[in-house]
N, C-alpha and C. Protein backbone atom coordinates (compact mmCIF):
# COMPACT_ATOMS: atom_id res chain seq x y z
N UNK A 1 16.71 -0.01 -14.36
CA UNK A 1 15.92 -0.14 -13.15
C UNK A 1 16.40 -1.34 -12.34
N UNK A 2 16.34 -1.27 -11.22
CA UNK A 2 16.93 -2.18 -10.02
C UNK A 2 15.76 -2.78 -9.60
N UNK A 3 15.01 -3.98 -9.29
CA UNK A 3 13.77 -4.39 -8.56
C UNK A 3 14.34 -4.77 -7.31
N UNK A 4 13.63 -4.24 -6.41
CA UNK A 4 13.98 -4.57 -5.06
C UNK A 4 13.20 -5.31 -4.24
N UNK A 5 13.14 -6.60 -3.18
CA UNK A 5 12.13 -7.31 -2.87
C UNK A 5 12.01 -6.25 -1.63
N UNK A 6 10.72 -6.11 -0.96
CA UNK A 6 10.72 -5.10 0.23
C UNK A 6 9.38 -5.89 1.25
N UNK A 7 9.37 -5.84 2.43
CA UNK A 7 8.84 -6.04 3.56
C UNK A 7 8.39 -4.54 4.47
N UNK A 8 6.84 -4.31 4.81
CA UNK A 8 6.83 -3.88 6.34
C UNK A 8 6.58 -4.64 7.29
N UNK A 9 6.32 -3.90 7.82
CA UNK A 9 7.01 -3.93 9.67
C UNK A 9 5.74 -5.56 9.55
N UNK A 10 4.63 -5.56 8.96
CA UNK A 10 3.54 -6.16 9.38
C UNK A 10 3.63 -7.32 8.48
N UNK A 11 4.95 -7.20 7.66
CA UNK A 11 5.43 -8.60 7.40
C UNK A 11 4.32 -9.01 5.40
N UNK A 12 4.34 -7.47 4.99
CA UNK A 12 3.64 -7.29 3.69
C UNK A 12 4.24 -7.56 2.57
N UNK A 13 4.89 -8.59 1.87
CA UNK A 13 6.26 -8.35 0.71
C UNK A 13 5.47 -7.83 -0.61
N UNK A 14 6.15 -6.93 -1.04
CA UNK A 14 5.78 -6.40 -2.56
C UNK A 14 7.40 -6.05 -3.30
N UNK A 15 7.40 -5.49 -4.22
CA UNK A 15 8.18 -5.44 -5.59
C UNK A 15 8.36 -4.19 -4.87
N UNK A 16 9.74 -3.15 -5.39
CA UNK A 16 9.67 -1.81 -5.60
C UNK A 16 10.72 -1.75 -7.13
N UNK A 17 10.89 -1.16 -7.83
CA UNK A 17 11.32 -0.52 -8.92
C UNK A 17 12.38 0.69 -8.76
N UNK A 18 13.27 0.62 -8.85
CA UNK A 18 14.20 2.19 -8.42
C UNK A 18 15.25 2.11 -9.32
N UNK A 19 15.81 3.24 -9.62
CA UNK A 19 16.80 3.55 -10.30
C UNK A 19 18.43 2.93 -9.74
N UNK A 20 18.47 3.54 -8.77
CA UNK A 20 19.74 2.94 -7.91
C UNK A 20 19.16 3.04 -6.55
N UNK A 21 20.20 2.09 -5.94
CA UNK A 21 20.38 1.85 -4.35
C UNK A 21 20.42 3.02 -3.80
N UNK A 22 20.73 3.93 -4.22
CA UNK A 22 20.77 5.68 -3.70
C UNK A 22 19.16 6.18 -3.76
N UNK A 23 18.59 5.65 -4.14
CA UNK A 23 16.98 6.42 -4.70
C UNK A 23 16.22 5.77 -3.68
N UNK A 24 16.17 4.20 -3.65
CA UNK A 24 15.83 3.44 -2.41
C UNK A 24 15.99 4.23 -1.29
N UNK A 25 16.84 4.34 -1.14
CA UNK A 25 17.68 5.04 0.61
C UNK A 25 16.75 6.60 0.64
N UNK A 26 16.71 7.03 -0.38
CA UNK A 26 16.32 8.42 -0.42
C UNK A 26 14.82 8.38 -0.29
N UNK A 27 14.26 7.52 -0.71
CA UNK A 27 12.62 7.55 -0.56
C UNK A 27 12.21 7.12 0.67
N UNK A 28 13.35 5.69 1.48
CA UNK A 28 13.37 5.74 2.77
C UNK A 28 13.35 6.84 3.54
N UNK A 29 14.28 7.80 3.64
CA UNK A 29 14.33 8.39 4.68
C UNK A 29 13.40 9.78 4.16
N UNK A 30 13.07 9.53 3.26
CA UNK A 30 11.83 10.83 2.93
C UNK A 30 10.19 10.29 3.62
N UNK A 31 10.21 9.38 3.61
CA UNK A 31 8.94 8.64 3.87
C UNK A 31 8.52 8.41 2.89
N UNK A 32 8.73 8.26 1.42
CA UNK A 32 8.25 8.15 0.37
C UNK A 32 7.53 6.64 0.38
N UNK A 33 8.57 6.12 0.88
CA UNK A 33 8.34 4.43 0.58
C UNK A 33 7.23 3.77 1.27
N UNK A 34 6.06 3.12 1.00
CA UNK A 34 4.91 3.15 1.63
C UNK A 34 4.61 1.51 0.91
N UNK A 35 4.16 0.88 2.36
CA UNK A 35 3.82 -0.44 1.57
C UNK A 35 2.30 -0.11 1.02
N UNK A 36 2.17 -0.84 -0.12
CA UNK A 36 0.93 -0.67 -0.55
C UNK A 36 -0.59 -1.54 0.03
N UNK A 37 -0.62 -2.24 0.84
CA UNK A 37 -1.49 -2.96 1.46
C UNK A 37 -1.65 -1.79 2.40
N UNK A 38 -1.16 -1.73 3.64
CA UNK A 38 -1.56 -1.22 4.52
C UNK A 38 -0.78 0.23 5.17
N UNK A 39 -0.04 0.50 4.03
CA UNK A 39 0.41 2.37 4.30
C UNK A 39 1.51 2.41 5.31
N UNK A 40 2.17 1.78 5.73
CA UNK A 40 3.10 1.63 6.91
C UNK A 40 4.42 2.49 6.14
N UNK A 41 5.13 2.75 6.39
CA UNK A 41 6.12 3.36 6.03
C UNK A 41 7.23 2.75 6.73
N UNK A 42 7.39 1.61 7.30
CA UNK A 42 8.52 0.78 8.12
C UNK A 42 8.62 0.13 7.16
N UNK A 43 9.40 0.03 5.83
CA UNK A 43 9.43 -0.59 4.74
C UNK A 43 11.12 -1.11 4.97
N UNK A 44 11.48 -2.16 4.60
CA UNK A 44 12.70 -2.62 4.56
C UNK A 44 13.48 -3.68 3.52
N UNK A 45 14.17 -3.66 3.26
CA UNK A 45 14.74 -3.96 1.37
C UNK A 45 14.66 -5.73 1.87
N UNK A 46 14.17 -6.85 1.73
CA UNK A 46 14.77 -8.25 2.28
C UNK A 46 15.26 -8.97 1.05
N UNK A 47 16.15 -10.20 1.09
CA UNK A 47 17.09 -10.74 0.63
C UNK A 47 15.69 -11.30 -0.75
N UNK A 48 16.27 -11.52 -2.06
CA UNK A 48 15.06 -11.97 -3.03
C UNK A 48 15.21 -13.53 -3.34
N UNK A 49 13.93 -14.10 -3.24
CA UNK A 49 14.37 -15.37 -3.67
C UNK A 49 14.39 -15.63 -5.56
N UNK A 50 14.59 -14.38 -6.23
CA UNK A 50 14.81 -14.89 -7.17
C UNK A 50 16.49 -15.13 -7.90
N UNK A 51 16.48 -16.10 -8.49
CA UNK A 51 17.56 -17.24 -8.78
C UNK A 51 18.26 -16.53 -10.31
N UNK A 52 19.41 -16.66 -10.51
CA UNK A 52 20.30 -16.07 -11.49
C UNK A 52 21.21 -17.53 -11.87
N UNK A 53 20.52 -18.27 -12.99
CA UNK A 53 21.68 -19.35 -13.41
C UNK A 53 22.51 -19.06 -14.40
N UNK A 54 23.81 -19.77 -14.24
CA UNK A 54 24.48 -19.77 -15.39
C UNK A 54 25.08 -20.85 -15.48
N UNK A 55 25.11 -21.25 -16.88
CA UNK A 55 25.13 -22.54 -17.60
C UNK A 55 26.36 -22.23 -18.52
N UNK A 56 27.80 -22.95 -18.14
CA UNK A 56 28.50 -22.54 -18.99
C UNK A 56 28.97 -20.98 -19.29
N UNK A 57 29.34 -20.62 -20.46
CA UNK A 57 29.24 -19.37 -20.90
C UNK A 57 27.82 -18.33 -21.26
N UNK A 58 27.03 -19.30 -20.55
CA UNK A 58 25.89 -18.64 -21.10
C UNK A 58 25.15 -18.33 -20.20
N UNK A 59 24.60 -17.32 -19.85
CA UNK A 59 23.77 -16.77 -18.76
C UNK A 59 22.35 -17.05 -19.09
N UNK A 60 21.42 -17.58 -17.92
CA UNK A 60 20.50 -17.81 -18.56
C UNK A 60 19.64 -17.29 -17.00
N UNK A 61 18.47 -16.44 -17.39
CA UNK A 61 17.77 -15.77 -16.27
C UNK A 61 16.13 -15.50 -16.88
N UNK A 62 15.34 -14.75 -15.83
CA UNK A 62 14.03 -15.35 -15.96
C UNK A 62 13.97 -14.47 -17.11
N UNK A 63 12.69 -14.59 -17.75
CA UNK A 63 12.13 -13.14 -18.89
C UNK A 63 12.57 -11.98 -18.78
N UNK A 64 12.49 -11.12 -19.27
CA UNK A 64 12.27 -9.28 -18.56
C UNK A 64 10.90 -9.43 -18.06
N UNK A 65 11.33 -8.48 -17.02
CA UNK A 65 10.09 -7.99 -15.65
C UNK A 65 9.27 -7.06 -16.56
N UNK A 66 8.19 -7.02 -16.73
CA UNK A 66 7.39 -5.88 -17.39
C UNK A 66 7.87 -4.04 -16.49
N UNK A 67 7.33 -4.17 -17.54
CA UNK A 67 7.72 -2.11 -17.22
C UNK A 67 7.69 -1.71 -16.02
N UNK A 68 7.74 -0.87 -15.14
CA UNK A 68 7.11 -0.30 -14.10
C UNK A 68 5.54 0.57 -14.53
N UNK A 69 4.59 0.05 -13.15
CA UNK A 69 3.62 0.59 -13.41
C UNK A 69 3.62 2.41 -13.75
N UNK A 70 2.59 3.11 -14.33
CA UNK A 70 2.41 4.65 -14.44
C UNK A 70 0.97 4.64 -13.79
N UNK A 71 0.81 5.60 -13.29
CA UNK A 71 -0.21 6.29 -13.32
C UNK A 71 -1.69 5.35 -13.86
N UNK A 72 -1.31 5.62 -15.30
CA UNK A 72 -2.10 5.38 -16.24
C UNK A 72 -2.39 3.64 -16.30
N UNK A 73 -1.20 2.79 -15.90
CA UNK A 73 -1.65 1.44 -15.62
C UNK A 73 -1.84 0.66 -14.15
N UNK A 74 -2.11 1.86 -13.48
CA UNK A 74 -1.65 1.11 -11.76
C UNK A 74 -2.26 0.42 -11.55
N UNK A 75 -3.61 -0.23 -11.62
CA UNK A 75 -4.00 -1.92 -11.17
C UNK A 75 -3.01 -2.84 -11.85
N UNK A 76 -2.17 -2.55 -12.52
CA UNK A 76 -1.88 -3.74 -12.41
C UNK A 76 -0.62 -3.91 -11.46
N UNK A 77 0.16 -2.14 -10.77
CA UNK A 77 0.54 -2.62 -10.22
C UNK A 77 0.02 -3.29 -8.72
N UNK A 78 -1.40 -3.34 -8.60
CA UNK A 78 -1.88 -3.87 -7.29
C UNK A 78 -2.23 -5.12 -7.43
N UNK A 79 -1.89 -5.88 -9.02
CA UNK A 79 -2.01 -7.24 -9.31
C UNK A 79 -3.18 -7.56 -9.29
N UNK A 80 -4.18 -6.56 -9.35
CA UNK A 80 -5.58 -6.71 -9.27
C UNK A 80 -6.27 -6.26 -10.97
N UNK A 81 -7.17 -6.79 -11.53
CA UNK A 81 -7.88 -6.51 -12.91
C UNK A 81 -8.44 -5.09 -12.77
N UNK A 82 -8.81 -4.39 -14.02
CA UNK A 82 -8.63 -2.86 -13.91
C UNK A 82 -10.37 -2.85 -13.40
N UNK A 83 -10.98 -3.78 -13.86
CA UNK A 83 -12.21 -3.87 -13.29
C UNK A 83 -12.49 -3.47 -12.29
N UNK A 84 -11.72 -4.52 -11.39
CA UNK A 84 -11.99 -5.00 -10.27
C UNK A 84 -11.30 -3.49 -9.04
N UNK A 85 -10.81 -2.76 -9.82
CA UNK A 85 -9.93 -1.87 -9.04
C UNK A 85 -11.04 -0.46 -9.32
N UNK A 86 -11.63 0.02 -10.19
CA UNK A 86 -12.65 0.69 -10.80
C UNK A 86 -13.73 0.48 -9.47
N UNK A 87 -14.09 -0.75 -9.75
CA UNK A 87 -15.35 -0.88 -8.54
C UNK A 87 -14.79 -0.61 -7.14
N UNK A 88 -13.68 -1.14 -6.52
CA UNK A 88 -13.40 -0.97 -5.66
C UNK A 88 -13.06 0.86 -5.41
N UNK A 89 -12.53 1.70 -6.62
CA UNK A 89 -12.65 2.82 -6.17
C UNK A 89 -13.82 3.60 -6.30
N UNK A 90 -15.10 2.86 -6.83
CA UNK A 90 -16.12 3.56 -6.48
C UNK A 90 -16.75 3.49 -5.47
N UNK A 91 -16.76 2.15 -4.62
CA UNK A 91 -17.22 2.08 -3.42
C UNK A 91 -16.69 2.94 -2.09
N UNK A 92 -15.08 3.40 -2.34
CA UNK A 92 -14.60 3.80 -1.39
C UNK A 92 -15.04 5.66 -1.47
N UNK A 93 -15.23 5.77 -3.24
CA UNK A 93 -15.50 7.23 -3.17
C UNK A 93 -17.11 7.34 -2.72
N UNK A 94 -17.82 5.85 -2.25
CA UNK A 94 -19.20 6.44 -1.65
C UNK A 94 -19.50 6.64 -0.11
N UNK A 95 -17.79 6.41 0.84
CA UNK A 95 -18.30 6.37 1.41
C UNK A 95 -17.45 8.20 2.20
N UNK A 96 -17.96 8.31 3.37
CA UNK A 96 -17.81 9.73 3.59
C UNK A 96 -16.33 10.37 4.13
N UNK A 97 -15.84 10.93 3.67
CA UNK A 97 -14.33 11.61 3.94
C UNK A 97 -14.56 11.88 5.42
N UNK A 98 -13.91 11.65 6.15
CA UNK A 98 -14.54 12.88 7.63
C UNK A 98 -12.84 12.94 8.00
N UNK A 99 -11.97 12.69 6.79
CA UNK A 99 -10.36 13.62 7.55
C UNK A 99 -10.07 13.22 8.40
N UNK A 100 -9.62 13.96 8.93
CA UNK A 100 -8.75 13.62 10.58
C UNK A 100 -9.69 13.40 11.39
N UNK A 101 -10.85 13.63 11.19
CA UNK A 101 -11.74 13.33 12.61
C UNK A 101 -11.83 11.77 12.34
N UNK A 102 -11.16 11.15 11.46
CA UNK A 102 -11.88 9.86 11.57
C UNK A 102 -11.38 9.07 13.07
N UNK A 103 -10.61 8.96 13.85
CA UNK A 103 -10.83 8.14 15.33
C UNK A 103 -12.14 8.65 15.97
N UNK A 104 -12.36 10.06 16.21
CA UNK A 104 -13.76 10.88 16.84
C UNK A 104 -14.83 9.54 15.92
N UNK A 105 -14.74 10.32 14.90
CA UNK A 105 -16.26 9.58 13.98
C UNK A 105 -16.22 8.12 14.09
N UNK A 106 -15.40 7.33 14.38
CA UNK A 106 -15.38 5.70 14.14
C UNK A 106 -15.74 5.27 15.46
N UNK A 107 -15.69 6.55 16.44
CA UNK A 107 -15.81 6.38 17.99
C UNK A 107 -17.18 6.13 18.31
N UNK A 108 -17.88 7.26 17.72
CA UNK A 108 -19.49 7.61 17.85
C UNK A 108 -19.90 6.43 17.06
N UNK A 109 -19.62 6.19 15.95
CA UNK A 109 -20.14 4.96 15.27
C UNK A 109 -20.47 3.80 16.26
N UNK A 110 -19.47 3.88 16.71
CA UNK A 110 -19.04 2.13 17.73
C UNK A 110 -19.76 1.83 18.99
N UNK A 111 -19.66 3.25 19.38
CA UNK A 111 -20.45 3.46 20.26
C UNK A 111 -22.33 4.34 20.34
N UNK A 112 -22.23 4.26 18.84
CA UNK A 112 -24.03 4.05 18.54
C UNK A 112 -24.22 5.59 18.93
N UNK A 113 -23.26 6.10 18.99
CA UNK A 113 -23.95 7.83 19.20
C UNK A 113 -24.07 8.17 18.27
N UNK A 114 -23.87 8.09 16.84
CA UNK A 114 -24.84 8.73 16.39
C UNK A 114 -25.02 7.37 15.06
N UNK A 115 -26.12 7.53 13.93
CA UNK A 115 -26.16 6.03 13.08
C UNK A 115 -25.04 5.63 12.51
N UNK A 116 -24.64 4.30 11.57
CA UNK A 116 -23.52 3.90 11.35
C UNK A 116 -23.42 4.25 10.00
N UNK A 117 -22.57 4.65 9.61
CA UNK A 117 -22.16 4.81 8.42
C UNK A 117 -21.02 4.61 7.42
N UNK A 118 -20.80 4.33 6.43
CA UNK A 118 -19.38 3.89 5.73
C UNK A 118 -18.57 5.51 5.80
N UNK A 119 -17.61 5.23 6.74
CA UNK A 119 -16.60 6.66 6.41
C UNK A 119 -15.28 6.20 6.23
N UNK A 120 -14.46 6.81 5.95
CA UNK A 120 -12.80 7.07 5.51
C UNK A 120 -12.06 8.21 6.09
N UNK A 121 -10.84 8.21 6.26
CA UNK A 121 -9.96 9.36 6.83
C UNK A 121 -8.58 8.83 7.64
N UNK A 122 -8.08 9.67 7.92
CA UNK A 122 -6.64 9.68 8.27
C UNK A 122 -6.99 9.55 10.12
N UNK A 123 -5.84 8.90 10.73
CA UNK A 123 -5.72 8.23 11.90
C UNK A 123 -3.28 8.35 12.09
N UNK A 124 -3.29 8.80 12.53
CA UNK A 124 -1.97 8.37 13.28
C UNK A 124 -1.60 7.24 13.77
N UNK A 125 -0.43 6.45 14.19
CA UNK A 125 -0.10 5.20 14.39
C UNK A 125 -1.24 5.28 15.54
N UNK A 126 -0.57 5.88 16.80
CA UNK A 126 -1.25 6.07 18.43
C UNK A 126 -2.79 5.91 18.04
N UNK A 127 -3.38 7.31 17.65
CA UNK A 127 -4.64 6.79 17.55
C UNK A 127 -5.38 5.22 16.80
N UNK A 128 -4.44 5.02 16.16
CA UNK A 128 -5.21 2.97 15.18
C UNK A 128 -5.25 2.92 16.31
N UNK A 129 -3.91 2.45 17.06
CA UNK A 129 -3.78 1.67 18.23
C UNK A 129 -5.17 1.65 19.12
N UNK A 130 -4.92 2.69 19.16
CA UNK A 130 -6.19 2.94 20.78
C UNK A 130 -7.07 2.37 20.29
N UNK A 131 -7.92 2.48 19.04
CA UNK A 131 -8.96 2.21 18.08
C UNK A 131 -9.48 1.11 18.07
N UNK A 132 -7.97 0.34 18.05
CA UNK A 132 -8.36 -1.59 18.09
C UNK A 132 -7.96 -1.70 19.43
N UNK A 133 -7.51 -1.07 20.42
CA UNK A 133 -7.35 -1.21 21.73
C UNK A 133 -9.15 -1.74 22.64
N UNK A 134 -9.62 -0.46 21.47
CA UNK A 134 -11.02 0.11 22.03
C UNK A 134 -12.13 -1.61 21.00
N UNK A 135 -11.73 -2.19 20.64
CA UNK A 135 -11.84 -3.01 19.68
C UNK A 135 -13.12 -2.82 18.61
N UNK A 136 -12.36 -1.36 17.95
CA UNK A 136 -13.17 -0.73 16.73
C UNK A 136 -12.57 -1.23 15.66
N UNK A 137 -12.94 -2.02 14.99
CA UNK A 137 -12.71 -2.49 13.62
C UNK A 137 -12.17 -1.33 12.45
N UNK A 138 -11.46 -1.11 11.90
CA UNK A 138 -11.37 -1.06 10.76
C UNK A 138 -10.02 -1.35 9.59
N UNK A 139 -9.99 -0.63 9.18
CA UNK A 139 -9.04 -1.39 8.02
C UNK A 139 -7.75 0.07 7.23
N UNK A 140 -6.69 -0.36 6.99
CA UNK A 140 -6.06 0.96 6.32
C UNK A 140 -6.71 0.55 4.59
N UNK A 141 -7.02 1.71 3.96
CA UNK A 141 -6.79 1.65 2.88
C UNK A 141 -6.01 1.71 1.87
N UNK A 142 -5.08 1.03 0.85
CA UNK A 142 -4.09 1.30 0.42
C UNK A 142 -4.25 2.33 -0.69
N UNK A 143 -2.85 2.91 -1.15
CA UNK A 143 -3.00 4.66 -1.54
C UNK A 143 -3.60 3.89 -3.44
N UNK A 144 -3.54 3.04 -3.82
CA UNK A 144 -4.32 3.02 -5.11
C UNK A 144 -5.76 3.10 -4.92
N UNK A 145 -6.32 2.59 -3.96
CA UNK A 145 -7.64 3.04 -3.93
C UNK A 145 -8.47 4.44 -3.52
N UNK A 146 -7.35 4.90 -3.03
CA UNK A 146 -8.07 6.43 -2.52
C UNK A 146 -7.32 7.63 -3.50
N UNK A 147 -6.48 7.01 -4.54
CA UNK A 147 -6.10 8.18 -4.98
C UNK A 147 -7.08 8.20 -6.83
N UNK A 148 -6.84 9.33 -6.70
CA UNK A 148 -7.81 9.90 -8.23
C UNK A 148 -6.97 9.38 -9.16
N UNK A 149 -8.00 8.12 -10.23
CA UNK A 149 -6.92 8.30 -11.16
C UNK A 149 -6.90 8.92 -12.27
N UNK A 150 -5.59 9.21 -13.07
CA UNK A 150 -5.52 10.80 -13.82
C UNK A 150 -5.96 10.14 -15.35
């Protein structure tokens, strides 16, 4: 496995894990590659500040990196306690899916047409924009919290 240091567009650094420099490139241009804070897909590989000494004949470098996360252990890849990731996905599964209508529904919210309520859903770049244009608050959720875990 190759660790790669990576940046989006919004200036987010996290870890990625890949097989080769070919798999990177390939998840790029699939859209695979998704920062995990805030879902952007403008993800870009940046230079790592971690350090490779050698002393003599002898190479000397940090520990081994723990495994790559599965499925089965992903808080930790959000560096967050499994606790703390549990609660957080129960709160998000209480509040209401409304899909693609979510710019419509976050609209009426904001604008008091109808009561306020905790909802979730999908938005396009254009529509966020307008959203906080319109200066409606909200937030992306990152994909460990909204996805089921198995």
């Amino acid at each position: 496995m190759i660790i790669f240091d990576l940046t989006c567009a919004r200036a987010h650094r996290f870890e990625g894990w890949f097989a080769s420099a070919e798999e990177i490139a390939r998840q790029q241009v699939g859209g695979l590659l998704r920062c995990p804070v805030c879902d952007d897909d403008a993800v870009t590989v940046v230079p790592s500040a971690k350090v490779r000494v050698t002393k003599g004949a002898t190479e000397r470098s940090a520990p081994p990196a723990p495994k790559p996360a599965t499925d089965r252990d992903e808080p930790m890849a959000a560096g967050l306690p499994a606790e703390l990731v549990d609660k957080l996905r129960a709160i998000v599964r209480s509040t209401e899916n409304v899909g693609h209508r979510f710019p419509e529904e976050a609209r009426k919210i904001h604008y008091e047409e109808v009561p306020a309520r905790a909802i979730r859903g999908q938005a396009s770049k254009e529509e966020a924009e307008a959203l906080r244009d319109e200066g409606i608050e909200f937030t992306a959720l990152p994909p460990f919290l909204t996805r089921e875990p198995h």
